[in-house]
Protein backbone atom coordinates (compact mmCIF):
# COMPACT_ATOMS: atom_id res chain seq x y z
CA UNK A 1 0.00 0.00 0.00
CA UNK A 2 1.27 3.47 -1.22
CA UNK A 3 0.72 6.67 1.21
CA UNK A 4 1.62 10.30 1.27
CA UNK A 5 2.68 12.25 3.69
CA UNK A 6 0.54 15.70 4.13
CA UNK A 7 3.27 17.48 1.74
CA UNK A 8 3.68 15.00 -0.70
CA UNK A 9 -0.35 14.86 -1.05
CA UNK A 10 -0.36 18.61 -1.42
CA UNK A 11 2.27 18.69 -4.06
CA UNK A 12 0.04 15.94 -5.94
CA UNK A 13 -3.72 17.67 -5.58
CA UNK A 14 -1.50 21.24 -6.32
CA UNK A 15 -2.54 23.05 -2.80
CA UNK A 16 -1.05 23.38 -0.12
CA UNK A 17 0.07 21.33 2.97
CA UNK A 18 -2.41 23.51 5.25
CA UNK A 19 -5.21 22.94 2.35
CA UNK A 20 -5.01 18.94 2.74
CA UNK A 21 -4.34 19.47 6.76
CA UNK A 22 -8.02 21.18 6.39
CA UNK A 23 -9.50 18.51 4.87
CA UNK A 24 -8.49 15.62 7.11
CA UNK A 25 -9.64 18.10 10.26
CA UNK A 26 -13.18 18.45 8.43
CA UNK A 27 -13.16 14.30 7.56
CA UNK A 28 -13.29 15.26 3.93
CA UNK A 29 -10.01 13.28 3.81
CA UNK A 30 -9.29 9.94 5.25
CA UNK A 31 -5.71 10.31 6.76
CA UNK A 32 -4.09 7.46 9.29
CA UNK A 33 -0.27 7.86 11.30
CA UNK A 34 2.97 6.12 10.36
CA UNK A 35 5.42 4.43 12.60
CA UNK A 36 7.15 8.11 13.65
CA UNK A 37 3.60 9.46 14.18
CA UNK A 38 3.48 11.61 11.31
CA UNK A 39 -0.14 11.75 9.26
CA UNK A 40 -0.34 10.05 6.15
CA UNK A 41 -2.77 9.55 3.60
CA UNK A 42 -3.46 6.26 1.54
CA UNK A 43 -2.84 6.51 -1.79
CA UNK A 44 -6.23 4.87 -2.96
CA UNK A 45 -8.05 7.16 -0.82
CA UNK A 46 -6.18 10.16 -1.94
CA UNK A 47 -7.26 8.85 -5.85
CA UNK A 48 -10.69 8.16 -4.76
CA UNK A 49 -10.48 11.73 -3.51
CA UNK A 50 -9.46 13.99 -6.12
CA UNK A 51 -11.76 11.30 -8.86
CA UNK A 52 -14.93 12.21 -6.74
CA UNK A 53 -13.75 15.98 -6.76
CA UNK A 54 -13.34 16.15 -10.58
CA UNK A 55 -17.11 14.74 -10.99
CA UNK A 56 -18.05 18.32 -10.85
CA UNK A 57 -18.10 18.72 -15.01
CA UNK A 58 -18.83 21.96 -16.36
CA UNK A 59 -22.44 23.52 -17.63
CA UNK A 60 -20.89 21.98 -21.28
CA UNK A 61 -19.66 18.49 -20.58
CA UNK A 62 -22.60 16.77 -21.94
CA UNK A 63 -23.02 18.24 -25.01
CA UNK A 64 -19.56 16.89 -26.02
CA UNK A 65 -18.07 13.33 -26.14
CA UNK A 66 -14.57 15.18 -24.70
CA UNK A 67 -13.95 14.19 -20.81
CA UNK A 68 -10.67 16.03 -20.82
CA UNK A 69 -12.06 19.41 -19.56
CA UNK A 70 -9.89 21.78 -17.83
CA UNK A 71 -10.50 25.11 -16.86
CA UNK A 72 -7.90 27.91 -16.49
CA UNK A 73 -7.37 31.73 -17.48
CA UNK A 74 -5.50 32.40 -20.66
CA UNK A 75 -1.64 33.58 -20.50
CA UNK A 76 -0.87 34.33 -24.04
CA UNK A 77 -1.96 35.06 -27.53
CA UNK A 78 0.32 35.04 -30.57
CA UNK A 79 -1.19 35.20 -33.60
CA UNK A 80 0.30 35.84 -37.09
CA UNK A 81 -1.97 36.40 -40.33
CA UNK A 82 -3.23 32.74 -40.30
CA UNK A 83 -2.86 30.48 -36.88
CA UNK A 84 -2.23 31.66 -33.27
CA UNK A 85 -0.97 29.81 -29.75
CA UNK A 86 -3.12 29.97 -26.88
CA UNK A 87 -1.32 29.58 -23.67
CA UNK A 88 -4.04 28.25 -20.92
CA UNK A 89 -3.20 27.92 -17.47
CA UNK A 90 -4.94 25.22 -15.84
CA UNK A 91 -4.43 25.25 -12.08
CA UNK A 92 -0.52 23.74 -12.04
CA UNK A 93 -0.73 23.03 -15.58
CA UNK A 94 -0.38 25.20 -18.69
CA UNK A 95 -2.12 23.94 -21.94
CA UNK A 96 -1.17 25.38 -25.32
CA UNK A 97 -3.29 25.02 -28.30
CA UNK A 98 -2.56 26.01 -31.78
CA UNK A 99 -5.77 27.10 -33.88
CA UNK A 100 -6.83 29.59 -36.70
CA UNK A 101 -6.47 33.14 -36.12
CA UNK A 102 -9.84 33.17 -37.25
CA UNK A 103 -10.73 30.85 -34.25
CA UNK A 104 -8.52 32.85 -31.85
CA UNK A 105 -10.80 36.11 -32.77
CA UNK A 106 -14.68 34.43 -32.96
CA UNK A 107 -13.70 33.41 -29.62
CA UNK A 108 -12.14 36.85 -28.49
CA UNK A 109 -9.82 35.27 -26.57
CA UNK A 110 -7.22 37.18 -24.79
CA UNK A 111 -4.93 37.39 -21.91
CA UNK A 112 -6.87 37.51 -18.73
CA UNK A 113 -9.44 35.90 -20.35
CA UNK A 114 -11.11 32.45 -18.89
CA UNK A 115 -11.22 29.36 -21.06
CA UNK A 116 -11.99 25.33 -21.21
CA UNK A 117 -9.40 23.28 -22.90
CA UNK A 118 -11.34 20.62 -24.06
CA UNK A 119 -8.51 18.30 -25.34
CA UNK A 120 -10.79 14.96 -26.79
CA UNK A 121 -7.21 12.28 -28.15
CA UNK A 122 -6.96 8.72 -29.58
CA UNK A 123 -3.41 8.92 -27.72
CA UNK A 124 -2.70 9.25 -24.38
CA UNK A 125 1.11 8.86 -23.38
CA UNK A 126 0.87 7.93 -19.63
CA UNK A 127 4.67 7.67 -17.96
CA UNK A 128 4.63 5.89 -14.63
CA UNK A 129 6.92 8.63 -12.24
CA UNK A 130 8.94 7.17 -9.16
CA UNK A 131 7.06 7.37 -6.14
CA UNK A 132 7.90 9.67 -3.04
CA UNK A 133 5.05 8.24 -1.19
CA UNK A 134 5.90 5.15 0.69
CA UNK A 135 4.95 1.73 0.44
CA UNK A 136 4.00 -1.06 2.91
């Protein structure tokens, strides 16, 4: 069994240590001691966390087959006469999408500006990362 310490979990969810220490004082997160005392969360109750917290879709989810919605406030716009970047960042992660200029203006996106990157793939890369969390 994989757990987290408090910081580790943070660093995962993308809050902050006193953010997940809230959670486990309000019950909204299960959270059990190691052998030194310290809290820890359980790894499958940290997943079955954040899973249940992303079942909040937006107003548009079901009136597209994409699941892959994420939220953020645009960054940057570079557009030349015929395509343009969008920079979108999405909580700890920053999107970028290359469309039509054309696109890029219908949509008057702009810096400042919020947005749903609504990324729908037939390929998925997923790379497994070393674990800091601590199995036993």
């Amino acid at each position: 069994m994989t757990v987290f310490r408090i910081g580790e979990a943070a660093e995962l969810l993308g809050v902050s240590a006193d953010t997940v220490r809230r959670w486990i004082d309000a019950g909204r997160l299960p959270a059990g001691r190691d052998e030194a005392g310290h809290r820890v969360v359980d790894g499958a109750e940290l997943a079955a966390f954040v899973r249940a917290a992303g079942n909040d879709p937006d107003e548009r989810a079901d009136a597209s087959s994409a699941r892959n919605r994420l939220r953020g406030i645009v960054t940057a716009v570079v557009k030349d006469t015929v395509m343009a970047q969008v920079d979108i960042q999405c909580g700890p992660f920053r999107v970028v999408s290359l469309m039509s200029r054309e696109a890029v203006d219908e949509l008057d996106l702009r810096v400042g500006s919020v947005a749903v990157a609504v990324i729908k793939s037939t390929t998925v890369v997923v790379e497994r990362v070393p674990s800091k969390g601590r199995t036993s």
